[in-house]
N, C-alpha and C. Protein backbone atom coordinates (compact mmCIF):
# COMPACT_ATOMS: atom_id res chain seq x y z
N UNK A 1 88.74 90.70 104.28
CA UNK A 1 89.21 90.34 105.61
C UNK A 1 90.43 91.18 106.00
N UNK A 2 91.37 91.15 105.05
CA UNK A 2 92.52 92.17 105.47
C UNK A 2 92.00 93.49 105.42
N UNK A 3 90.94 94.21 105.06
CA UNK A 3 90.76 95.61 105.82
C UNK A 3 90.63 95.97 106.69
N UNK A 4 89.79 94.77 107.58
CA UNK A 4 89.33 95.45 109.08
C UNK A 4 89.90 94.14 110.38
N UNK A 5 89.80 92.51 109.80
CA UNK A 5 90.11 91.41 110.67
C UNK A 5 91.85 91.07 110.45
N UNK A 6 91.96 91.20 109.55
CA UNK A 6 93.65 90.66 109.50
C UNK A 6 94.63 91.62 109.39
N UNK A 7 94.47 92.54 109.52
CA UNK A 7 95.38 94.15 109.09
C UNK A 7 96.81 94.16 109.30
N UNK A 8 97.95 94.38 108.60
CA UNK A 8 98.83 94.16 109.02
C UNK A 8 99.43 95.04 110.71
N UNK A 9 99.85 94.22 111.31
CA UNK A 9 100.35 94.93 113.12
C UNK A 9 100.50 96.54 112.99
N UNK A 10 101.12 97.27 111.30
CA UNK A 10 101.60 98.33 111.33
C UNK A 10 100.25 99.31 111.75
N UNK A 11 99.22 98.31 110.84
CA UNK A 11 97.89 99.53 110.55
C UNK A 11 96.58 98.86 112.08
N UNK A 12 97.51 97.73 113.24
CA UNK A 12 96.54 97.66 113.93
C UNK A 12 95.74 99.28 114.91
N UNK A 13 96.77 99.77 115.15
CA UNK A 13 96.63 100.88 116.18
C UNK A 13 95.06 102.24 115.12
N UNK A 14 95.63 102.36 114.23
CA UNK A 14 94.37 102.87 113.05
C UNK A 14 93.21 102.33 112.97
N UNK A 15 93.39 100.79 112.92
CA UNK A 15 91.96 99.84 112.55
C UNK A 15 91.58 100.38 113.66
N UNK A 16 91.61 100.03 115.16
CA UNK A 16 91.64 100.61 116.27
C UNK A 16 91.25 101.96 116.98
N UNK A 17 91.45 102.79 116.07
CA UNK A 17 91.11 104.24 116.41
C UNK A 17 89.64 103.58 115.33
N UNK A 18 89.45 103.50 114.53
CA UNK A 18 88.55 103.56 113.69
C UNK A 18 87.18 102.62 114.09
N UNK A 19 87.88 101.60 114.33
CA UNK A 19 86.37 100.90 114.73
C UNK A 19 85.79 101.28 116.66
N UNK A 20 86.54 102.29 117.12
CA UNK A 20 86.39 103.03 118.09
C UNK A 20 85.30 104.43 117.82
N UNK A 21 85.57 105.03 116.42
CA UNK A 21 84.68 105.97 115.93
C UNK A 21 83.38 105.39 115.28
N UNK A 22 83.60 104.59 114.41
CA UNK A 22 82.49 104.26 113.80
C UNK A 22 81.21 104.11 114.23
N UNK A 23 80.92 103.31 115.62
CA UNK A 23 79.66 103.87 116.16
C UNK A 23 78.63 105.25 116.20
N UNK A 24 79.64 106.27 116.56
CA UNK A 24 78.84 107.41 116.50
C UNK A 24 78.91 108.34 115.15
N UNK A 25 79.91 107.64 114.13
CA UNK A 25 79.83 108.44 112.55
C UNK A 25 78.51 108.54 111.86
N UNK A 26 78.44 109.07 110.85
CA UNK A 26 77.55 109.47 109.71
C UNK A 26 77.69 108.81 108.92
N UNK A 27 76.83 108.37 108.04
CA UNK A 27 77.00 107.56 106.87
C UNK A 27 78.11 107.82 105.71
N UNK A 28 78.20 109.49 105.70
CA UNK A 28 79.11 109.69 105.05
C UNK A 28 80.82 109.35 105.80
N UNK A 29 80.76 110.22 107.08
CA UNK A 29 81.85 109.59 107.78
C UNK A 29 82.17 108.55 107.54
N UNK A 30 81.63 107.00 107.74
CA UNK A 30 81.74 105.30 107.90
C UNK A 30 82.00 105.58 106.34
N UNK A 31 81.69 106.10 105.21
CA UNK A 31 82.32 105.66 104.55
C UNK A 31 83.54 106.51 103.91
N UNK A 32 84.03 107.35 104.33
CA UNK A 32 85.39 107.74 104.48
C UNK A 32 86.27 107.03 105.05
N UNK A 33 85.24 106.49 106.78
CA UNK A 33 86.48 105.72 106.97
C UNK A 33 87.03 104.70 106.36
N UNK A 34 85.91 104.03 106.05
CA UNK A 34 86.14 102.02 105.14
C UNK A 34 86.94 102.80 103.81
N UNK A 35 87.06 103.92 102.95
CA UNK A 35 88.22 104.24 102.40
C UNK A 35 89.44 104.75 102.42
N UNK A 36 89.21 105.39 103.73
CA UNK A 36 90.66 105.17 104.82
C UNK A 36 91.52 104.06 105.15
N UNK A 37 90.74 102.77 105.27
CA UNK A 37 91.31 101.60 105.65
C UNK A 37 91.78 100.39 104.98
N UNK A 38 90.93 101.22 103.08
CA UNK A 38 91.35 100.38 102.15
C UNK A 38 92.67 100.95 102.01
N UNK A 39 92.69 102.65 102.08
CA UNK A 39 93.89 103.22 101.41
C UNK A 39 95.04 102.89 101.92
N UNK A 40 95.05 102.42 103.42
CA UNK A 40 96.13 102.20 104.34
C UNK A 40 96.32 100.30 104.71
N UNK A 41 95.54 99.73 103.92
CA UNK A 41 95.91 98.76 103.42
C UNK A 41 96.13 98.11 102.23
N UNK A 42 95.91 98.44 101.30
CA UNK A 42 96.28 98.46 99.49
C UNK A 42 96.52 99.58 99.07
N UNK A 43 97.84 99.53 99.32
CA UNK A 43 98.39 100.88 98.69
C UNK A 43 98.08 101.20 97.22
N UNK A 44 97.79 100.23 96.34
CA UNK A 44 97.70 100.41 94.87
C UNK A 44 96.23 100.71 94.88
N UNK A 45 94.90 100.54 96.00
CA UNK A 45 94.10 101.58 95.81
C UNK A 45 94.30 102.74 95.85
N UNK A 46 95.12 102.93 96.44
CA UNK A 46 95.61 104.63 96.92
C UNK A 46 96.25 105.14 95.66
N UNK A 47 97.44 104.14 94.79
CA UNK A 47 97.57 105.02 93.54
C UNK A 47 96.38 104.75 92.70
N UNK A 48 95.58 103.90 92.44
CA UNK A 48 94.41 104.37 91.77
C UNK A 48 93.59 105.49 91.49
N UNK A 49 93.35 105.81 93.25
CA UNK A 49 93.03 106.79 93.51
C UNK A 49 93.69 108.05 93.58
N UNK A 50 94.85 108.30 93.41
CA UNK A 50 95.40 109.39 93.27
C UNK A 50 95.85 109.68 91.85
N UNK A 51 95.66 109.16 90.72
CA UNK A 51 95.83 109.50 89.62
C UNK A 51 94.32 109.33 89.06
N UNK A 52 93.06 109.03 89.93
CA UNK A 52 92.36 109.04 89.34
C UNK A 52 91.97 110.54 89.58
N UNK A 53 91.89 111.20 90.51
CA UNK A 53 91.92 112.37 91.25
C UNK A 53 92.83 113.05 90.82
N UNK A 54 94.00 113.13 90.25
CA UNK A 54 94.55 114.40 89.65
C UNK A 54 93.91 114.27 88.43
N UNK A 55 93.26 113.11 87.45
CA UNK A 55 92.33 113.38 86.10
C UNK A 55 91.53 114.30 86.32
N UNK A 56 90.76 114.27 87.40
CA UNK A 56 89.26 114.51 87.39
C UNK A 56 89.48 116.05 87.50
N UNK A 57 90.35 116.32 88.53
CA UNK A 57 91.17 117.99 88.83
C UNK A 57 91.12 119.08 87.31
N UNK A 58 91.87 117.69 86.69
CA UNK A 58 92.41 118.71 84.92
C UNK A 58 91.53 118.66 84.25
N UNK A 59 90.76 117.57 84.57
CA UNK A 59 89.85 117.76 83.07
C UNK A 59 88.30 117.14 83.28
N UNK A 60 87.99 116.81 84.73
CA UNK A 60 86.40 116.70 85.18
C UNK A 60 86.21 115.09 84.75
N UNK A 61 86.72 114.45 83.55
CA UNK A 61 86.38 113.04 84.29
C UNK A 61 87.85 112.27 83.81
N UNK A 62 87.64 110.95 83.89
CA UNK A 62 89.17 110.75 83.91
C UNK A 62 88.38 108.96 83.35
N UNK A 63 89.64 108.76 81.83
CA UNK A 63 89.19 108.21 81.55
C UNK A 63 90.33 105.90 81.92
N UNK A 64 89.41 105.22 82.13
CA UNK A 64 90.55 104.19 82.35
C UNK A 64 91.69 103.92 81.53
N UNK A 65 91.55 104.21 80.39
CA UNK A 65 92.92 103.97 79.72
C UNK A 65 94.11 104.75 80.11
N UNK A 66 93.47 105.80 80.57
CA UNK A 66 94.22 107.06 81.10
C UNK A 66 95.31 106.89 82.49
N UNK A 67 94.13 106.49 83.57
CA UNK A 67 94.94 105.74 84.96
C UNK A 67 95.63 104.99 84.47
N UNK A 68 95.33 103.81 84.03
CA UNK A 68 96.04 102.09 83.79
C UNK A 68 96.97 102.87 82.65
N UNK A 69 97.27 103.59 82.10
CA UNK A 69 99.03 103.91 81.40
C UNK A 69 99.80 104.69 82.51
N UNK A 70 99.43 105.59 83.04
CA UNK A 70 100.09 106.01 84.22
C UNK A 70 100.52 104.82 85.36
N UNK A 71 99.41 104.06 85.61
CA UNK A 71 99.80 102.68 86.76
C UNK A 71 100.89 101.74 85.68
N UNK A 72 101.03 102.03 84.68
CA UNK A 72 101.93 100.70 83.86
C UNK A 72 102.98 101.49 83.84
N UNK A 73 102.70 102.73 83.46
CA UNK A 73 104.40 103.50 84.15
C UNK A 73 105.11 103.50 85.50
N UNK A 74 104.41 103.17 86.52
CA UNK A 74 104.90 103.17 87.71
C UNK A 74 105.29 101.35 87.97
N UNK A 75 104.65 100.87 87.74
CA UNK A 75 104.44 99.35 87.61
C UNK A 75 104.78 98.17 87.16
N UNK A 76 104.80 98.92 85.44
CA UNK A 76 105.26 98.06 84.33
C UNK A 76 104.44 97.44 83.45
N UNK A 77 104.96 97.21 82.70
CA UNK A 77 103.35 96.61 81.68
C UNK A 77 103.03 95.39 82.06
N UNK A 78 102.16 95.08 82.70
CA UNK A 78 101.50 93.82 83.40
C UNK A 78 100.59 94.15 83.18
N UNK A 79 99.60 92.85 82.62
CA UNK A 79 98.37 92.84 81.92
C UNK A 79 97.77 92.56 83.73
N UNK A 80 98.18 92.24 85.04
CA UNK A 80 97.74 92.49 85.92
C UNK A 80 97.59 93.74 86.84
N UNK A 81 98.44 94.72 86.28
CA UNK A 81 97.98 95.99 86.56
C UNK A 81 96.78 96.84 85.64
N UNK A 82 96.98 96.46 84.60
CA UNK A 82 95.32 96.87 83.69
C UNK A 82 94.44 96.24 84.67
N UNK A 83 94.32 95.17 84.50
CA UNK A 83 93.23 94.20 85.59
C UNK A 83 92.76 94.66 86.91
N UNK A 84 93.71 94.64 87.53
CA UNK A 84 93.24 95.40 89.14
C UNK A 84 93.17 97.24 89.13
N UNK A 85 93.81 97.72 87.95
CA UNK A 85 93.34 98.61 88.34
C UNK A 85 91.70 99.63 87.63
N UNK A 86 91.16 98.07 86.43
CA UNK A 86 89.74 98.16 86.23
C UNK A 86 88.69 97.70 87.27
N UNK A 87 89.33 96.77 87.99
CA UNK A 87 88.13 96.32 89.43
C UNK A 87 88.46 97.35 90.03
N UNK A 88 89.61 97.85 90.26
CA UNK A 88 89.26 98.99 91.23
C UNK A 88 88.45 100.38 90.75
N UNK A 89 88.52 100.47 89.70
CA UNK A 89 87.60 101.56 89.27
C UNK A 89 86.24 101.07 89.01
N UNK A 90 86.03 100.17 88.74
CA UNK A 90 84.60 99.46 88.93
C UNK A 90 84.11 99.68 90.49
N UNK A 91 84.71 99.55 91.76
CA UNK A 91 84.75 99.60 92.48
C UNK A 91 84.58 100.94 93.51
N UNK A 92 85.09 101.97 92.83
CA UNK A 92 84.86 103.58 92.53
C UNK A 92 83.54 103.61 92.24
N UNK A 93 82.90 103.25 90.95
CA UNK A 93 81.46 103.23 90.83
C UNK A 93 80.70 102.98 91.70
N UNK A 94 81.10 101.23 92.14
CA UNK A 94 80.24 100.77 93.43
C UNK A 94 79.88 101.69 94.71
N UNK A 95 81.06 102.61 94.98
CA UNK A 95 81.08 103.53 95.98
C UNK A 95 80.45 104.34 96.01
N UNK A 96 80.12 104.86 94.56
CA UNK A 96 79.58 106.10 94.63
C UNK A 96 80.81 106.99 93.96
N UNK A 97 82.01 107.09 94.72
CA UNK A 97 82.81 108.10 94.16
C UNK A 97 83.12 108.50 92.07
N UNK A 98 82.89 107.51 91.53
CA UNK A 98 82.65 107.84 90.31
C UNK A 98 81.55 107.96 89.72
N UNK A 99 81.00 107.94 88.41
CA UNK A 99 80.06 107.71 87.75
C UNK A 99 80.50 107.61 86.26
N UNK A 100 79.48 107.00 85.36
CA UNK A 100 79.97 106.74 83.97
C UNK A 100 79.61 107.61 83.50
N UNK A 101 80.24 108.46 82.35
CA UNK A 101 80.25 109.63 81.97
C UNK A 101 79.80 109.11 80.53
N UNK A 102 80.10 109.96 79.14
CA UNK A 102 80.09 109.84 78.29
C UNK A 102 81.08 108.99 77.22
N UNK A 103 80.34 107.75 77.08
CA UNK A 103 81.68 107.06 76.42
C UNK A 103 82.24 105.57 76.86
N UNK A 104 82.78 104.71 76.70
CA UNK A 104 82.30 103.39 77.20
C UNK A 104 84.37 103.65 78.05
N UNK A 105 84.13 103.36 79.44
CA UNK A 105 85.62 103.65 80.37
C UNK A 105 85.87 104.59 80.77
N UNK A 106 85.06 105.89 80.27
CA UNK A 106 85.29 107.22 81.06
C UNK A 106 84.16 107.41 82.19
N UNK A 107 84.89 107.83 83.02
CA UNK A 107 84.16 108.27 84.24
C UNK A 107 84.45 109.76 84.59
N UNK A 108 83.02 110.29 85.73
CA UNK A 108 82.99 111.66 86.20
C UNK A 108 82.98 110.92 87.64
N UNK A 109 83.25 112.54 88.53
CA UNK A 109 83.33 112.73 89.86
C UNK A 109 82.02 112.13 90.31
N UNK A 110 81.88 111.23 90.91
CA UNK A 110 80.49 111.24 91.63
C UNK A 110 79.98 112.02 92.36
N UNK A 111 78.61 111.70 93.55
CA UNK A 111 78.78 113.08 94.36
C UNK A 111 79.80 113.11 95.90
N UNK A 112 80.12 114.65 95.77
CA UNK A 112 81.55 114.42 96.62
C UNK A 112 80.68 114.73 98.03
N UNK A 113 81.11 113.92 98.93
CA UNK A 113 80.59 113.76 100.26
C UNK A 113 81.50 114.57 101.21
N UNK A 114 80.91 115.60 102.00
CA UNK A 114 81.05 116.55 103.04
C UNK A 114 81.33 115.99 104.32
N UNK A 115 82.97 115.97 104.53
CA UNK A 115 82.98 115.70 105.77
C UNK A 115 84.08 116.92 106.59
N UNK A 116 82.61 117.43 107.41
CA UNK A 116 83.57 118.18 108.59
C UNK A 116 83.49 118.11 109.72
N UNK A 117 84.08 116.37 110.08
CA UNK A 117 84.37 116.35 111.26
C UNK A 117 86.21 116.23 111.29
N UNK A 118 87.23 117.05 111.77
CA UNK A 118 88.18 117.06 112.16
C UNK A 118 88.55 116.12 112.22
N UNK A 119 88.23 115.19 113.59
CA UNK A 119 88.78 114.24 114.16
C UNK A 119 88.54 113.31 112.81
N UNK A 120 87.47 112.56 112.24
CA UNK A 120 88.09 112.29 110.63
C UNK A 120 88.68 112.12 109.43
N UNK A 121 88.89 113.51 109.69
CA UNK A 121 89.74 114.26 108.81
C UNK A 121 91.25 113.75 108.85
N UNK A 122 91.63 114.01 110.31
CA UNK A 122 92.68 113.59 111.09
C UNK A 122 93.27 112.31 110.66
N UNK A 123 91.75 111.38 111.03
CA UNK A 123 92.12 109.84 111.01
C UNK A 123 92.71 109.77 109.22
N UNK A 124 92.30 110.30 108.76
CA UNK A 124 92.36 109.73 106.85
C UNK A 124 93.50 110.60 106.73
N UNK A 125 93.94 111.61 106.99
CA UNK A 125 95.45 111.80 106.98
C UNK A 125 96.24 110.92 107.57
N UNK A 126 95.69 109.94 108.23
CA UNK A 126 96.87 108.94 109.08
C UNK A 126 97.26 108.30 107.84
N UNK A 127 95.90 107.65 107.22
CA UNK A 127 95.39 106.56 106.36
C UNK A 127 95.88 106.66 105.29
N UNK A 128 96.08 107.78 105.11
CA UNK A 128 97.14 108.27 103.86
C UNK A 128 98.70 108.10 103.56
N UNK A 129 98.60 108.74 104.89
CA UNK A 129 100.20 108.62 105.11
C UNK A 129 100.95 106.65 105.54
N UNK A 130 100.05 105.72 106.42
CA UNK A 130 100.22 104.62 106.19
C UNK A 130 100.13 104.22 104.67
N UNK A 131 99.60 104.62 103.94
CA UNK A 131 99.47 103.79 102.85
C UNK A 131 100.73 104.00 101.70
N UNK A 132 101.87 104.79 101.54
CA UNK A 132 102.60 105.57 101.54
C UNK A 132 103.49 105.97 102.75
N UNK A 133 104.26 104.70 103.47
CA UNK A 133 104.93 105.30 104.87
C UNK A 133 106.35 106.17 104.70
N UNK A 134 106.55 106.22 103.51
CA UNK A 134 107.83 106.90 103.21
C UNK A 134 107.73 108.29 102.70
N UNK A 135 106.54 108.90 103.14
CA UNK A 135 106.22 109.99 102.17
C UNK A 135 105.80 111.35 103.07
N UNK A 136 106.09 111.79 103.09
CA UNK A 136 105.62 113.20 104.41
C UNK A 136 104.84 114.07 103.39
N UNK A 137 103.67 114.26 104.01
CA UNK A 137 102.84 115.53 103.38
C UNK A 137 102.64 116.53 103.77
N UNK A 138 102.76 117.72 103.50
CA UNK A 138 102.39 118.70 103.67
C UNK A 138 100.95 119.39 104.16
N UNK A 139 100.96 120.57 104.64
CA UNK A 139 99.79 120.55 105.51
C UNK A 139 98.40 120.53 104.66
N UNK A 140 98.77 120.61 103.40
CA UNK A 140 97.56 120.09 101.88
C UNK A 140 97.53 119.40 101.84
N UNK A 141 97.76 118.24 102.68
CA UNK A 141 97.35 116.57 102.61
C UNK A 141 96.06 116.12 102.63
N UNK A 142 95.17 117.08 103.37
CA UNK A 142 93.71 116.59 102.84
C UNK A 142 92.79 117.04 101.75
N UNK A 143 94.10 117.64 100.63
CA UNK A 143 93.28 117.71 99.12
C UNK A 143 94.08 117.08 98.19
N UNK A 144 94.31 116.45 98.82
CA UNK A 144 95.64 115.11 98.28
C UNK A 144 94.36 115.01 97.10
N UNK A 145 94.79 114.49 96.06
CA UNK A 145 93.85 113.84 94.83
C UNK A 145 93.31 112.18 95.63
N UNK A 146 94.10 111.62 96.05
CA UNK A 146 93.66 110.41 96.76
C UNK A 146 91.74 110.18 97.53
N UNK A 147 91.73 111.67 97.86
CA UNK A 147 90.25 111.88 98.65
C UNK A 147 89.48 112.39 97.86
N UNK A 148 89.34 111.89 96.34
CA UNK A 148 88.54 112.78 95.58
C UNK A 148 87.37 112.83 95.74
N UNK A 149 86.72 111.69 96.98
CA UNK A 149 85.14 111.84 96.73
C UNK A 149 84.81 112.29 98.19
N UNK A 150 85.66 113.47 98.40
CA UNK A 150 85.69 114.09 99.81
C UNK A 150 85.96 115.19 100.16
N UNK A 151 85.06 116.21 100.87
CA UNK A 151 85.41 117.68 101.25
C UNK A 151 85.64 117.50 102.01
N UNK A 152 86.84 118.07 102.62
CA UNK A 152 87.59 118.45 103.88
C UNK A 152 87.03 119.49 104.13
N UNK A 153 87.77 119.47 106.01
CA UNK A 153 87.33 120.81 106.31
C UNK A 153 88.98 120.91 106.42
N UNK A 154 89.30 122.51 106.41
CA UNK A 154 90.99 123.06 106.04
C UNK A 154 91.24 123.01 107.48
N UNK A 155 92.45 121.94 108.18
CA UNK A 155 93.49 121.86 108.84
C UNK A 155 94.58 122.30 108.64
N UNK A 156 94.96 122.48 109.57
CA UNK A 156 96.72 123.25 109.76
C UNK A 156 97.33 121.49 109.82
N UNK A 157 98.31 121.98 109.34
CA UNK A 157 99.13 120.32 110.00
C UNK A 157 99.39 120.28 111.77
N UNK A 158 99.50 120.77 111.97
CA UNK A 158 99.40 120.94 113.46
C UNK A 158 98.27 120.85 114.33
N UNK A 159 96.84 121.12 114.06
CA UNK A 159 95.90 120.95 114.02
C UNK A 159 95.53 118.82 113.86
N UNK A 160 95.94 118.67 112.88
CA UNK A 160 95.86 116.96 112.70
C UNK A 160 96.64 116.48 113.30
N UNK A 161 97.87 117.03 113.96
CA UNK A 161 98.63 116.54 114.36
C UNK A 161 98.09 116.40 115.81
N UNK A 162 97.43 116.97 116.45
CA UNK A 162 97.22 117.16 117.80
C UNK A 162 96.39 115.76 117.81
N UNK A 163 95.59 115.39 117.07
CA UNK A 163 94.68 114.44 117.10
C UNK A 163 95.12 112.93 116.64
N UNK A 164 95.99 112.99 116.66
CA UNK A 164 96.80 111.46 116.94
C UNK A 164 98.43 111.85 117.10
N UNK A 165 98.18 110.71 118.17
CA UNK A 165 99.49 110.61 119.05
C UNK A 165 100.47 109.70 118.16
N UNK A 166 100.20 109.50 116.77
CA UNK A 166 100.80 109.21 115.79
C UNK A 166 101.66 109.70 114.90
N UNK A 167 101.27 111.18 114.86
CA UNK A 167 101.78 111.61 113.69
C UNK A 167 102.64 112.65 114.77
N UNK A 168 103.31 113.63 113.68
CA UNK A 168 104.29 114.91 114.35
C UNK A 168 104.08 115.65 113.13
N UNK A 169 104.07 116.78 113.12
CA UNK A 169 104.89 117.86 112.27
C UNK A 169 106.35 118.57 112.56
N UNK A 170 106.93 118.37 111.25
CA UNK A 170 108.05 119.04 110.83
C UNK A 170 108.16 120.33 110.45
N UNK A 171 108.38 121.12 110.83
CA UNK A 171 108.38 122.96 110.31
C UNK A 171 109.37 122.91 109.97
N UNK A 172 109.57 123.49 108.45
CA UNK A 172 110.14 124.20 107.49
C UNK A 172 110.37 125.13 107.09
N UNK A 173 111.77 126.17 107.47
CA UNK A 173 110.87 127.49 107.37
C UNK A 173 110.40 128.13 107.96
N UNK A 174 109.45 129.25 107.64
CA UNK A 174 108.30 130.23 108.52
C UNK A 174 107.22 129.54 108.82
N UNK A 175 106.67 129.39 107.30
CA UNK A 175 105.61 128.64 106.79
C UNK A 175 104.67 127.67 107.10
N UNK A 176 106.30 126.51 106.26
CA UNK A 176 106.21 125.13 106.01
C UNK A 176 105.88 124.17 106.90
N UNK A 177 105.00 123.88 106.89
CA UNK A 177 104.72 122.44 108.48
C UNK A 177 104.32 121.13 107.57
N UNK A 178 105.10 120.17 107.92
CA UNK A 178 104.73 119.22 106.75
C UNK A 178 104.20 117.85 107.93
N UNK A 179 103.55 116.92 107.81
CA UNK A 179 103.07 116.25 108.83
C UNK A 179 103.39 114.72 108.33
N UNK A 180 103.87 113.96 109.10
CA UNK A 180 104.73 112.60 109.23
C UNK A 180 104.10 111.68 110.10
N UNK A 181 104.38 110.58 109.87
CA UNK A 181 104.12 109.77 111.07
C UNK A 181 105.20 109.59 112.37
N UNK A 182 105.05 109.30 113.00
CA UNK A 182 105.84 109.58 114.65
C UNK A 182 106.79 108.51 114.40
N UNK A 183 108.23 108.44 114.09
CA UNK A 183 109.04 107.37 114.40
C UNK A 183 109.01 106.79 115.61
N UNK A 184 108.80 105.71 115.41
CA UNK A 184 108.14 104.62 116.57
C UNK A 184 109.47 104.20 117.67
């Protein structure tokens, strides 16, 4: 219920853009977005997912004991962070984005789903950055490890930025364009 009916006020304007797209998405799209909307409402899916996604990067599958010591470093040793963060990788499976690999808790990449629609793209950089509001990313935000079961198509930060009246970029530099959410 809190992903899409009870959302907190911060993430209404997102739910909003989103259940505005979803009609005319792709199967793959709709389900980028519904992990857009987990990420920007349970942030601890989002570190799930982003340490499950820098595993998979180094070494192709990534095993649970592996996440859940990294989440108990950030966390603390709570036998409720082992816990939620095995439903949530169970939950990875359910998606599709993992698969069971060799070995009883290790998992591989599932298959990674192609999305190049921009405006998408756009939205799950919001989704990111809500889920994490203290955190500015850089214009590599959509190979964040967080989207591991997802091809981007390559945006400029400026580029995503145009597509919600949410976000801004910061230039750094020549270069550097790092992309934020819009102080409200």
């Amino acid at each position: 219920m809190k992903i899409w009916r009870n959302v907190p006020p911060d993430i209404e304007p997102l739910r909003d853009d989103a259940l505005e797209m979803l009609p005319a998405l792709n199967p793959n799209h709709r389900h980028a977005v519904h992990w857009g909307m987990t990420l920007a409402v349970y942030p601890f899916w989002g570190m799930v997912a982003a340490h499950t996604g820098r595993l998979l990067r180094l070494q192709s599958t990534a095993a649970a004991a592996q996440v859940q010591r990294r989440l108990r470093e950030q966390y603390g040793e709570r036998q409720a962070v082992s816990r939620a963060t095995a439903r949530i990788l169970r939950s990875f499976i359910d998606w599709g984005a993992l698969t069971e690999a060799k070995g009883k808790g290790v998992y591989a990449r599932g298959k990674q789903r192609e999305l190049g629609d921009a405006r998408v793209a756009a939205w799950l950089a919001e989704a990111m950055l809500r889920s994490r509001p203290r955190v500015r990313g850089p214009a590599s935000l959509l190979r964040h490890p967080m989207l591991f079961p997802y091809r981007l198509p390559h945006l400029a930060a400026s580029q995503v930025a145009a597509r919600s009246c949410r976000l801004e970029v910061l230039r750094q530099g020549l270069d550097d364009e790092v992309l934020m959410l819009r102080s409200s």
